[in-house]
C-alpha atoms as a PDB file:
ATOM      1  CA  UNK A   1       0.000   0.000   0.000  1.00  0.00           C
ATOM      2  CA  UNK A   2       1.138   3.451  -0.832  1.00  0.00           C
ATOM      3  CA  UNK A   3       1.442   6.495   1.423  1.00  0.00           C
ATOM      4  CA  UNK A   4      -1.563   8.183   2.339  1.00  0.00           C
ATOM      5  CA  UNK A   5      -1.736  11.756   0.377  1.00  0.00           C
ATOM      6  CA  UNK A   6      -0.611  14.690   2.102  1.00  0.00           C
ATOM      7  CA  UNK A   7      -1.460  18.573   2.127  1.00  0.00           C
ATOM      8  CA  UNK A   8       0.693  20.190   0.881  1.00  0.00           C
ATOM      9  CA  UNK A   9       1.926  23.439   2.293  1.00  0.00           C
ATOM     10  CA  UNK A  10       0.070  26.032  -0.126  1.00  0.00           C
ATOM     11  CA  UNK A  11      -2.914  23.647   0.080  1.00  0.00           C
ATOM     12  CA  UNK A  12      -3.193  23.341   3.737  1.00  0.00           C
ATOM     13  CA  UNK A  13      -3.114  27.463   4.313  1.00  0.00           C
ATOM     14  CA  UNK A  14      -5.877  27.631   1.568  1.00  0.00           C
ATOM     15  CA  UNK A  15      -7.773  24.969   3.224  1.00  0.00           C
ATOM     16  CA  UNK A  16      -7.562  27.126   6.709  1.00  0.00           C
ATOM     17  CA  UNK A  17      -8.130  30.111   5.057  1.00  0.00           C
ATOM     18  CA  UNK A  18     -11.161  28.826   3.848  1.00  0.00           C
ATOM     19  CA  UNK A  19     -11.830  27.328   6.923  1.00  0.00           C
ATOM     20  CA  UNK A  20     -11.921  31.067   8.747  1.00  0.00           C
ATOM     21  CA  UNK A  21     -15.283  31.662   7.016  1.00  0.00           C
ATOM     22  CA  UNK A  22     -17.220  29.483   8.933  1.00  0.00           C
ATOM     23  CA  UNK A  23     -18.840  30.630  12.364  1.00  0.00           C
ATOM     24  CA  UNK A  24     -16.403  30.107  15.403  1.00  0.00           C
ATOM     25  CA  UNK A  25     -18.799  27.509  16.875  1.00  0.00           C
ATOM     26  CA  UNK A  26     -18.618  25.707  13.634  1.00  0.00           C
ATOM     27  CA  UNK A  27     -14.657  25.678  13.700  1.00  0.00           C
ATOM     28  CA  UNK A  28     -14.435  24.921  17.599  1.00  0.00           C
ATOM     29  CA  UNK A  29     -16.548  21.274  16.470  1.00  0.00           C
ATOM     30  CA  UNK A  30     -15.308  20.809  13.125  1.00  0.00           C
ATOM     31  CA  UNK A  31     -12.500  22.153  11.755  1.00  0.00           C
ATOM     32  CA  UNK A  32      -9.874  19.663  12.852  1.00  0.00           C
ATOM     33  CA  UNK A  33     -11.921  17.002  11.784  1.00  0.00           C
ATOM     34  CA  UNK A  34     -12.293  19.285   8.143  1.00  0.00           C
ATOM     35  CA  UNK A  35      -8.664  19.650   8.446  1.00  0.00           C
ATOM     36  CA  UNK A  36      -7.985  16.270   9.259  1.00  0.00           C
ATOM     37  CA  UNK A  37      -9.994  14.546   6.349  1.00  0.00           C
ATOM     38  CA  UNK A  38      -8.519  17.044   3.939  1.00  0.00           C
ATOM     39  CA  UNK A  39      -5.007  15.916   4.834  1.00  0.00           C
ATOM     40  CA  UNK A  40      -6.395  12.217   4.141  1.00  0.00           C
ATOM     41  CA  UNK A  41      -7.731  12.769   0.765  1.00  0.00           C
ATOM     42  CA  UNK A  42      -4.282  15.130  -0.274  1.00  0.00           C
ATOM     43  CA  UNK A  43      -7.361  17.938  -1.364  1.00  0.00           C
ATOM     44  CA  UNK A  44      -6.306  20.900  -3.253  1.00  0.00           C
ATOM     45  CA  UNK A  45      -7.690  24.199  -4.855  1.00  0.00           C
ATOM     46  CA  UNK A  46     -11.327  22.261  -5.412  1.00  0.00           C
ATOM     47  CA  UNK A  47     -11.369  21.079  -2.007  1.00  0.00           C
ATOM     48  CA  UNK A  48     -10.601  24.209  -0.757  1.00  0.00           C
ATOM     49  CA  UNK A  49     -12.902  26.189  -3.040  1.00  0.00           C
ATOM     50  CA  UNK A  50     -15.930  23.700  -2.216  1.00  0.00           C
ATOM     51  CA  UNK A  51     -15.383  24.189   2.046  1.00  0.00           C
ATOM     52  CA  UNK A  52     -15.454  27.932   1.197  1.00  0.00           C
ATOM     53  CA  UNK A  53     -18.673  27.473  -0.707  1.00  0.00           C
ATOM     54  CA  UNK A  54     -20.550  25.783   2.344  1.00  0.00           C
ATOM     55  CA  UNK A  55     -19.704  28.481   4.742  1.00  0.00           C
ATOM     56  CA  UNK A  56     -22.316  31.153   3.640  1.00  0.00           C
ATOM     57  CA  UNK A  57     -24.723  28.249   4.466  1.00  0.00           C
ATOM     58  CA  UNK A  58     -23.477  27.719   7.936  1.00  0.00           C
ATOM     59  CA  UNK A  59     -24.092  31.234   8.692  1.00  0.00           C
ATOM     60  CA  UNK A  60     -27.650  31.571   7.824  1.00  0.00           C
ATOM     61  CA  UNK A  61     -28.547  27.665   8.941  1.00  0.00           C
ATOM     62  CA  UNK A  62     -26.061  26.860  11.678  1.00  0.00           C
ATOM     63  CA  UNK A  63     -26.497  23.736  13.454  1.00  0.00           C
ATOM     64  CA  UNK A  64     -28.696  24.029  16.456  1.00  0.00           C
ATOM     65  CA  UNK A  65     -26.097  21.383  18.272  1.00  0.00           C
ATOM     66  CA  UNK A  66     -23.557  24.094  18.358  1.00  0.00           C
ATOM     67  CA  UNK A  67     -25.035  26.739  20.112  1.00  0.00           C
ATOM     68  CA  UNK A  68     -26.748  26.880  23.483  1.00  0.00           C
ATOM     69  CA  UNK A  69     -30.103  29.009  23.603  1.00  0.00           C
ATOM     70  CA  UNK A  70     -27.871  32.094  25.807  1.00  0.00           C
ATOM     71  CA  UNK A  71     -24.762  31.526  23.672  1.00  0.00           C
ATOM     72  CA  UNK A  72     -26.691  31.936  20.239  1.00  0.00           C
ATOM     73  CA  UNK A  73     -28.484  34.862  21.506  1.00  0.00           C
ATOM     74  CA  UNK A  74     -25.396  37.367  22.454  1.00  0.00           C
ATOM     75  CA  UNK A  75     -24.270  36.429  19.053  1.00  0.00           C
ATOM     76  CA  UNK A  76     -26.895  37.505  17.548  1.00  0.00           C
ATOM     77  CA  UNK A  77     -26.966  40.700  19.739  1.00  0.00           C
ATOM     78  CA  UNK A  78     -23.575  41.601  18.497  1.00  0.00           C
ATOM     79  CA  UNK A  79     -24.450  41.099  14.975  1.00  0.00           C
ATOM     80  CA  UNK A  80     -27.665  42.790  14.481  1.00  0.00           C
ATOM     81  CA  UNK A  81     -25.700  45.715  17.152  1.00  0.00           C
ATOM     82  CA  UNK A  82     -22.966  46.376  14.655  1.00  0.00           C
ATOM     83  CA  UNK A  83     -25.124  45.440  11.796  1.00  0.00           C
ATOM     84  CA  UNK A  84     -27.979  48.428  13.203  1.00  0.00           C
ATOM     85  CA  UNK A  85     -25.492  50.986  13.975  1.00  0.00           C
ATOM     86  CA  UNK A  86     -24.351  51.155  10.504  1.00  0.00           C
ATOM     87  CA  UNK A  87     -27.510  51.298   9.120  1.00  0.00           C
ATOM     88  CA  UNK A  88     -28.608  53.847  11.242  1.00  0.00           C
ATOM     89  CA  UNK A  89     -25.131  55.707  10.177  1.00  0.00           C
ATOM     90  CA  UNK A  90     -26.056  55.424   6.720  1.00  0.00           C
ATOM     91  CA  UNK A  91     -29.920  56.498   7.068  1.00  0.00           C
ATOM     92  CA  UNK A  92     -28.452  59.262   9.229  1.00  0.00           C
ATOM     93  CA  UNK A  93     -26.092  60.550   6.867  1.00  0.00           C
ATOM     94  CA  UNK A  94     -28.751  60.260   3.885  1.00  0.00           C
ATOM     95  CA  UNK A  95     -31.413  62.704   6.343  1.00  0.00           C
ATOM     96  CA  UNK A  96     -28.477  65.064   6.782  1.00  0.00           C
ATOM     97  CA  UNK A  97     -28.151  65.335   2.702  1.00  0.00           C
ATOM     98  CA  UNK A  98     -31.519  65.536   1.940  1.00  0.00           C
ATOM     99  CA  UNK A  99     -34.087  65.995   4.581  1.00  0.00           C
ATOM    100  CA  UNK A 100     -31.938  68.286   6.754  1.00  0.00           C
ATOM    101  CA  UNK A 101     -31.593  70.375   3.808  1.00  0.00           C
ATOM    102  CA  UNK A 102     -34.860  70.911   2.639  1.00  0.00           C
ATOM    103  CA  UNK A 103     -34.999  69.012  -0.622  1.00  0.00           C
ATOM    104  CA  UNK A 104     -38.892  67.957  -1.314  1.00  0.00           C
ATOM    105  CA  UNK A 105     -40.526  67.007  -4.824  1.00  0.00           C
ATOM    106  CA  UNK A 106     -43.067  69.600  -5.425  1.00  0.00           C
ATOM    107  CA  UNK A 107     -46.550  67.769  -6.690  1.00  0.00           C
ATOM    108  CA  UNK A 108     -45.336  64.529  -5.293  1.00  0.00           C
ATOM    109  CA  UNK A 109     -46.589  63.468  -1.787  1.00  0.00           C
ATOM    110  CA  UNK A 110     -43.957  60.144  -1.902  1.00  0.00           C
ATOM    111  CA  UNK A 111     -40.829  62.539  -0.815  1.00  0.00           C
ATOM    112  CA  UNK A 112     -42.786  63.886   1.704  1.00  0.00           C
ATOM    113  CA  UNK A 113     -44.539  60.652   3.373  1.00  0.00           C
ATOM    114  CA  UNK A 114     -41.232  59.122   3.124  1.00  0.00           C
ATOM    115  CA  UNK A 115     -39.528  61.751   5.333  1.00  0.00           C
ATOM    116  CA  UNK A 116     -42.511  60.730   7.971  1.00  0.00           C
ATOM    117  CA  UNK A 117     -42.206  57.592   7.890  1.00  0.00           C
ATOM    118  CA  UNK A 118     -38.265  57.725   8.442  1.00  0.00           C
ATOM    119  CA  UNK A 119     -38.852  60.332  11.389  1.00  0.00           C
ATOM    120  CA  UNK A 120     -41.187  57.916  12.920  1.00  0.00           C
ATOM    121  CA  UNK A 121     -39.294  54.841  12.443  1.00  0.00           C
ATOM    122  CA  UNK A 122     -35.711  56.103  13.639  1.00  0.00           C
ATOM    123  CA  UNK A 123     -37.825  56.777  16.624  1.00  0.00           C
ATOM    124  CA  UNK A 124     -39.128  53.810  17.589  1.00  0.00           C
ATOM    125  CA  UNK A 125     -36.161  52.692  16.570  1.00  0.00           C
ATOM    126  CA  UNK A 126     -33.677  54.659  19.168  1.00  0.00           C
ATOM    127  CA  UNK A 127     -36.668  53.544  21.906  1.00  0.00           C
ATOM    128  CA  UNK A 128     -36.575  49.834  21.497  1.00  0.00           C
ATOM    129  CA  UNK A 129     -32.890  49.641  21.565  1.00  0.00           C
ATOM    130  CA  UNK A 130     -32.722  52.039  24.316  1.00  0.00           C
ATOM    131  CA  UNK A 131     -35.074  50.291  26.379  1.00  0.00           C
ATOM    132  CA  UNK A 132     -34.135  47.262  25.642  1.00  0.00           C
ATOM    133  CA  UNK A 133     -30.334  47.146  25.465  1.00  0.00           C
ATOM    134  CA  UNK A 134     -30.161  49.318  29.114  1.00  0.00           C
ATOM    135  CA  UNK A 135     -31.065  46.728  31.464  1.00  0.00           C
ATOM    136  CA  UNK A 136     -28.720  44.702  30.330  1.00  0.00           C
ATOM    137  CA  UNK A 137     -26.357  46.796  29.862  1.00  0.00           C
ATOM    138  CA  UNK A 138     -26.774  47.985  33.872  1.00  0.00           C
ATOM    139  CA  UNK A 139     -26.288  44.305  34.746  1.00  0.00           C
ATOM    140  CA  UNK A 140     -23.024  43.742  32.832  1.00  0.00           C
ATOM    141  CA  UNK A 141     -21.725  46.812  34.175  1.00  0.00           C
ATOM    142  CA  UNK A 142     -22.819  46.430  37.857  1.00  0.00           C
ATOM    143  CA  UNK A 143     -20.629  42.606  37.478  1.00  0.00           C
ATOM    144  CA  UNK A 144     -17.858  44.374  36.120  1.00  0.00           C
ATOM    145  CA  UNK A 145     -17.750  46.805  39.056  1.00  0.00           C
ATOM    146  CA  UNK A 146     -18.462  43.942  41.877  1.00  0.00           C
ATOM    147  CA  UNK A 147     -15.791  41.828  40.627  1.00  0.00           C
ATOM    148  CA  UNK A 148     -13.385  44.470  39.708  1.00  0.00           C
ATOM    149  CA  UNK A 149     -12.716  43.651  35.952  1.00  0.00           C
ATOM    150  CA  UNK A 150     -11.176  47.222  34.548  1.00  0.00           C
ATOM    151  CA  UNK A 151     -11.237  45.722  31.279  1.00  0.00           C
ATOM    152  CA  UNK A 152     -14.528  45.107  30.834  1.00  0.00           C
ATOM    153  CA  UNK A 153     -15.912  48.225  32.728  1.00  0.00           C
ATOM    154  CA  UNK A 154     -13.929  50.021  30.079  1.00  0.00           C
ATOM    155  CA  UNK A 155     -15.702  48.161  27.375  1.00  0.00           C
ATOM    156  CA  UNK A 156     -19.084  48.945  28.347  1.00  0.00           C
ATOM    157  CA  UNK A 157     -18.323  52.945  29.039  1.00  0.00           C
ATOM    158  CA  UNK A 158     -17.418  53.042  25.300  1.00  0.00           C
ATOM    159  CA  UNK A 159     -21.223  53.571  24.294  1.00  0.00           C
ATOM    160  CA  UNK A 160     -20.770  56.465  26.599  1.00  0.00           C
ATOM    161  CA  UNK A 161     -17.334  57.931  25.941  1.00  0.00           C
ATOM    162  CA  UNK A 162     -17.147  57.462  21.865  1.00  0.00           C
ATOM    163  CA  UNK A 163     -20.347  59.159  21.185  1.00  0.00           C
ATOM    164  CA  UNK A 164     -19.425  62.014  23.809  1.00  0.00           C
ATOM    165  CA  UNK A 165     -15.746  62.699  22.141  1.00  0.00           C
ATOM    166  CA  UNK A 166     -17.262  62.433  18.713  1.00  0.00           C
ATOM    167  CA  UNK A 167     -19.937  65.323  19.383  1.00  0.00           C
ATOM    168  CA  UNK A 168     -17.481  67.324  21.357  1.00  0.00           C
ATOM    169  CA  UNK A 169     -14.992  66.793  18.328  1.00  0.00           C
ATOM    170  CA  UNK A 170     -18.014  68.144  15.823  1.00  0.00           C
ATOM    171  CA  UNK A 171     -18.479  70.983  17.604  1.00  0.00           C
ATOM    172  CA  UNK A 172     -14.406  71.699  17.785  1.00  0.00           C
ATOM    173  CA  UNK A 173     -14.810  71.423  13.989  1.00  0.00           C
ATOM    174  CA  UNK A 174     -17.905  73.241  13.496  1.00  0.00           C
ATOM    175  CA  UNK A 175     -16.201  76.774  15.191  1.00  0.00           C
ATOM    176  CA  UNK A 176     -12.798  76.345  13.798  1.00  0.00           C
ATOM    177  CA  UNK A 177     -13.595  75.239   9.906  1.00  0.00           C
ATOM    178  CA  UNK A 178     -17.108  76.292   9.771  1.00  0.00           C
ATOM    179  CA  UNK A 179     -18.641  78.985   7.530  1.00  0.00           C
ATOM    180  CA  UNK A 180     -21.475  80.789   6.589  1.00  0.00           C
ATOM    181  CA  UNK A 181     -22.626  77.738   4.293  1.00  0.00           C
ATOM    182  CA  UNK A 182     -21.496  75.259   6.602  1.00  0.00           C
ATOM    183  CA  UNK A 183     -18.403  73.259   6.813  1.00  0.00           C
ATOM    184  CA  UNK A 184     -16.528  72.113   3.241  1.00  0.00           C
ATOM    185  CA  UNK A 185     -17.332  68.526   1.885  1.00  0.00           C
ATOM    186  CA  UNK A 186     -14.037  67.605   2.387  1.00  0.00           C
ATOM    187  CA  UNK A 187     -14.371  67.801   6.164  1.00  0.00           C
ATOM    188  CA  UNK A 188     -18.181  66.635   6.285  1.00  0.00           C
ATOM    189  CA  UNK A 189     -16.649  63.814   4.455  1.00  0.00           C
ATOM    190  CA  UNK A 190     -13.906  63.413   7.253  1.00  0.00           C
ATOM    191  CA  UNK A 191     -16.815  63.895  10.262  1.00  0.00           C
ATOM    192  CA  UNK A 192     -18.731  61.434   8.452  1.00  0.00           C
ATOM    193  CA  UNK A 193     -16.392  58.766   8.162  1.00  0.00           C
ATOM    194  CA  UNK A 194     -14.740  59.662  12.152  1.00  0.00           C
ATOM    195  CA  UNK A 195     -18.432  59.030  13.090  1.00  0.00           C
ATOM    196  CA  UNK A 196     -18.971  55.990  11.384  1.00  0.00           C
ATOM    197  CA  UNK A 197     -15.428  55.323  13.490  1.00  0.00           C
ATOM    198  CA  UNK A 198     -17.453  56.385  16.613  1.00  0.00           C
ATOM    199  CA  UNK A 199     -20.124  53.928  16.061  1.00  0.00           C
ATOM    200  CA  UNK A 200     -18.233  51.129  15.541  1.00  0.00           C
ATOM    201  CA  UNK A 201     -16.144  51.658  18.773  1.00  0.00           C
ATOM    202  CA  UNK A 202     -19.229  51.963  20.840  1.00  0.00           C
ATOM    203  CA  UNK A 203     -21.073  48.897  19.373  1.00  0.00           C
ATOM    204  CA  UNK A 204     -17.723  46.872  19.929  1.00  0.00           C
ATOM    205  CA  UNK A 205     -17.572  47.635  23.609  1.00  0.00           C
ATOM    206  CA  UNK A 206     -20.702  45.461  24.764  1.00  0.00           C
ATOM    207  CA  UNK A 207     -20.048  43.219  22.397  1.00  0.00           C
ATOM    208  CA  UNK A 208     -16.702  42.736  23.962  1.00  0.00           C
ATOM    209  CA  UNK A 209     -18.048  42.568  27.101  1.00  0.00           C
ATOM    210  CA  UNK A 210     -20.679  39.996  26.646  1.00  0.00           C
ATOM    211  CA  UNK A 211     -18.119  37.879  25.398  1.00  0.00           C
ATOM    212  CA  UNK A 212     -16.213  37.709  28.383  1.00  0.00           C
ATOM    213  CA  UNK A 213     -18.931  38.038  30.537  1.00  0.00           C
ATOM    214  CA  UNK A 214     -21.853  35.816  28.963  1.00  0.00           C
ATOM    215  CA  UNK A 215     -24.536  36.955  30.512  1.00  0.00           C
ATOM    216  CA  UNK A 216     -27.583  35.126  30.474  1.00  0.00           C
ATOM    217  CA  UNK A 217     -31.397  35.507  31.758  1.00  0.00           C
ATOM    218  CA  UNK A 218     -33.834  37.762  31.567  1.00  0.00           C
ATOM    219  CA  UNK A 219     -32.245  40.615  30.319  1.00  0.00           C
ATOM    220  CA  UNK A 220     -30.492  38.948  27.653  1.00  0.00           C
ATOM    221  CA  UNK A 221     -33.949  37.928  26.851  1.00  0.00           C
ATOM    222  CA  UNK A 222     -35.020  41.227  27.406  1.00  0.00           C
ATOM    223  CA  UNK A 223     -32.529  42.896  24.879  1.00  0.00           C
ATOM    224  CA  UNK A 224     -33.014  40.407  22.057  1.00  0.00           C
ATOM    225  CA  UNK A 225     -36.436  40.696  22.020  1.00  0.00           C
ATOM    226  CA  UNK A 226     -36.021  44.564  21.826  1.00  0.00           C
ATOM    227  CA  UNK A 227     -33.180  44.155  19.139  1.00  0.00           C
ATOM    228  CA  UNK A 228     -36.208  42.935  17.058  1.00  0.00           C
ATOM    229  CA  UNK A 229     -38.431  45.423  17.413  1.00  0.00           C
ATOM    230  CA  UNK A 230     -35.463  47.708  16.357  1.00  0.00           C
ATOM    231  CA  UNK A 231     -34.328  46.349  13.615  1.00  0.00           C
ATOM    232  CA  UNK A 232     -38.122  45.802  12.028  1.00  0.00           C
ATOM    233  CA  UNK A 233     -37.911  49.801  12.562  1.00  0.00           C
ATOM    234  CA  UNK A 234     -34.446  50.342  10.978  1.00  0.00           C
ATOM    235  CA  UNK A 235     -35.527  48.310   7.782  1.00  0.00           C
ATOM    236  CA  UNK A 236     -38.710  50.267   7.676  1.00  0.00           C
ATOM    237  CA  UNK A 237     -36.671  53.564   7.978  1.00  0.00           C
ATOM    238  CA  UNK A 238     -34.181  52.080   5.424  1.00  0.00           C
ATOM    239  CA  UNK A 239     -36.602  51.307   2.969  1.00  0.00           C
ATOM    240  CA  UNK A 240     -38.630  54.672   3.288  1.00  0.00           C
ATOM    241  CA  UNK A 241     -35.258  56.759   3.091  1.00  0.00           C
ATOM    242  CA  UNK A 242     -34.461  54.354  -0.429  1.00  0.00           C
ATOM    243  CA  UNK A 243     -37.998  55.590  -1.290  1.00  0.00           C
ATOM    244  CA  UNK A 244     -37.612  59.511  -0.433  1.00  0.00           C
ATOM    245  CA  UNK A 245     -33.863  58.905  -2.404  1.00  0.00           C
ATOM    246  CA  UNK A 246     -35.450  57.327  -5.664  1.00  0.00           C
ATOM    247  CA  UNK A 247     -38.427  60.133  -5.797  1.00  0.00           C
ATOM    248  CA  UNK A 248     -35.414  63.099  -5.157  1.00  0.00           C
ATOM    249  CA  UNK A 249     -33.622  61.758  -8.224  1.00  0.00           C
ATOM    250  CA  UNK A 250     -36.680  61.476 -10.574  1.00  0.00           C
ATOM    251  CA  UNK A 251     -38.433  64.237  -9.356  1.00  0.00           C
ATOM    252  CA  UNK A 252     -36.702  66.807  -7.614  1.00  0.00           C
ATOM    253  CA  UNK A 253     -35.138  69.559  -9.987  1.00  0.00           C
ATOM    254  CA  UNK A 254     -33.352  70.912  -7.103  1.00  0.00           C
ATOM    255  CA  UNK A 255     -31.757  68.116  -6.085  1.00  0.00           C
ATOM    256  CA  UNK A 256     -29.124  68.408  -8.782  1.00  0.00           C
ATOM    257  CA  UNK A 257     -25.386  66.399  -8.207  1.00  0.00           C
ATOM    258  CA  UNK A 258     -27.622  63.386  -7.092  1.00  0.00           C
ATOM    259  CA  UNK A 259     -28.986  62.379  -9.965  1.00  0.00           C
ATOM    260  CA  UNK A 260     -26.334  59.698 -11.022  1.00  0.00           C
ATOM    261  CA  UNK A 261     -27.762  56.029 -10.968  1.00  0.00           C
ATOM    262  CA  UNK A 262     -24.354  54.922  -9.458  1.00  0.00           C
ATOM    263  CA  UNK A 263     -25.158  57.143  -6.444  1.00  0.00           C
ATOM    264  CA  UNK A 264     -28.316  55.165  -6.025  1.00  0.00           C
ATOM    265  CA  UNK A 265     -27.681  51.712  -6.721  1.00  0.00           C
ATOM    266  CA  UNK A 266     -24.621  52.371  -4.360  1.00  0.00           C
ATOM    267  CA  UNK A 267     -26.782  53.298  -0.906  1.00  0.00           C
ATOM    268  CA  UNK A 268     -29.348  50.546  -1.923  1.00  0.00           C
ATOM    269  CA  UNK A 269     -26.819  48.091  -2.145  1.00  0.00           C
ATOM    270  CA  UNK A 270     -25.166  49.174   1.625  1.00  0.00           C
ATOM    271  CA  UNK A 271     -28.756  49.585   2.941  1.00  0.00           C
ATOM    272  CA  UNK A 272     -29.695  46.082   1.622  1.00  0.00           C
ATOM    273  CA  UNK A 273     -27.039  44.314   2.400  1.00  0.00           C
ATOM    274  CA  UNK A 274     -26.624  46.019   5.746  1.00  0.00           C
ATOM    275  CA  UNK A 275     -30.645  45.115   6.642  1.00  0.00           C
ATOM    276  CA  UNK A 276     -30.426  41.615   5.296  1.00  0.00           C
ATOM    277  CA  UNK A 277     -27.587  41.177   7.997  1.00  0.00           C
ATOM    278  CA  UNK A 278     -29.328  42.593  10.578  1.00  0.00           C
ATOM    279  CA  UNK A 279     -32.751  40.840   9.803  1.00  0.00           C
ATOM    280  CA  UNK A 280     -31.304  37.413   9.448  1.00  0.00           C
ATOM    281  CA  UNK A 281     -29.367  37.815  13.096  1.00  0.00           C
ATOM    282  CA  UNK A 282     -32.737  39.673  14.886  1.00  0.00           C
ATOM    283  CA  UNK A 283     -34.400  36.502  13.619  1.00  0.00           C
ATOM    284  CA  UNK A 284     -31.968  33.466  14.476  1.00  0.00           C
ATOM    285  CA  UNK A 285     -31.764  35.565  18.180  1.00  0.00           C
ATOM    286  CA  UNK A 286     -35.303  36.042  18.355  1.00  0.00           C
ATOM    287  CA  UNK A 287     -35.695  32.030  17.620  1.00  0.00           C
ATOM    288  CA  UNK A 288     -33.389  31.157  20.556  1.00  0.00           C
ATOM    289  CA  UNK A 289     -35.378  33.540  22.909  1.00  0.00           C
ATOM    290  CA  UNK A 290     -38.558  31.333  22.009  1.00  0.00           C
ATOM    291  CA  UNK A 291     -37.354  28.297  23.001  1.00  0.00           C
ATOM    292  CA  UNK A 292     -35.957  29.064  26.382  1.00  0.00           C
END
């Protein structure tokens, strides 16, 4: 009998590389037994191409085996989190270019409703996640403090200090590069992108935290169920602000420079892809809160 067939080198990084897609859970129970049978078979390029393949599917339909009810829920907190926050970024920055600064479509009511329905929806919105996330947030922080982990007491004051430095950092910009019209695209370009920055930092910090914490009961519960609610509201604001966006470009004479289709296709594609993320995580989170 001959040797068995071996990975080679440039085979077995591609293989782990591949391998990286899949959800941690998914790696922690199989990937040295992926690894393993790949090394038996001497796979290659196809091998590696065809585990890369199956990972998209062991996102959206991961096995229930690898994931306790508690476990699977603060993952899907810190998805549709992150997920949310950018969403909301990108609704917020499409208000400041076009609601904030008056644009309507004369004889068209669609601009108009769509503006409402945004307002109203960014509300309920900033409610469900505040009343929802808070409690649990309280509880993770009042651990922290009682057993005396810096570390994660400084994760879950980022939601606090980001946002604070980023406003205070606006306003430093505002008086010193400000003008009569406002301040130069250039810089609301820069703002935009430091407060995207922001965001990110202050979703990261309880998602940090929960991972080193895990907490579990009713306020994780509590938060997922609310993490629902807010990201059925975020959609709904997403897909009214596409709306208001699509009637500005047909309709709006004003609204010249925003007429390119590449503009528009671009924030539908973010705003899709972004709420599809969010959606499928609310949902998988929501799941595991039913059954416990």
């Amino acid at each position: 009998m001959g040797a068995p067939p071996v990975l080679r080198p440039g085979s077995a990084r591609l293989a782990r590389a591949a391998l990286r897609l899949y959800p941690p859970a998914w790696r922690a129970r199989y990937g040295a037994e992926v690894l393993a049978l790949l090394d038996d078979t001497g796979g290659g390029v196809p091998a590696a191409l065809g585990l890369a393949w199956r990972a998209l599917p062991a996102w959206i339909w991961p096995p229930r085996q690898l994931h306790d009810q508690d476990a699977r829920m603060r993952a899907s907190l810190g998805t549709v989190l992150l997920s949310g926050a950018m969403l909301a970024g990108v609704d917020l920055v499409f208000a400041q270019l076009t609601q904030f600064q008056g644009f309507r479509a004369h004889g068209s009511p669609v601009v108009i409703g769509s503006y409402a329905i945004f307002d109203a929806a960014m509300a309920v919105c900033a409610l469900a996640a505040a009343g929802g996330g808070l409690p649990l947030w309280l509880v993770m922080l009042r651990r922290a403090r009682r057993e005396h982990r810096a570390r994660e007491t400084a994760y879950l004051m980022l939601p606090v200090v980001a946002p604070a430095a980023y406003l205070a950092t606006v306003a430093a910009v505002a008086r010193v590069l400000g003008g009569p019209d406002g301040v130069s695209a250039g810089v609301f370009f820069a703002v935009t992108l430091l407060g995207f920055g922001a965001a990110a930092a202050a979703c990261a910090g309880p998602v940090l935290a929960m991972r080193r914490l895990r907490p579990r009961g009713p306020a994780v519960q509590l938060a997922v169920r609310a993490a629902g609610v807010a990201t059925a509201a975020i959609v709904v604001a997403a897909a009214a602000s596409a709306t208001a966006l699509t009637g500005l470009c047909l309709w709006a004479r004003g609204f010249a420079g925003y007429h390119s289709g590449a503009v528009l296709s671009g924030y539908l594609a973010v705003v899709a892809g972004l709420a599809m993320t969010a959606t499928v995580s609310a949902r998988r989170g929501s799941r595991a809160a039913r059954s416990r």
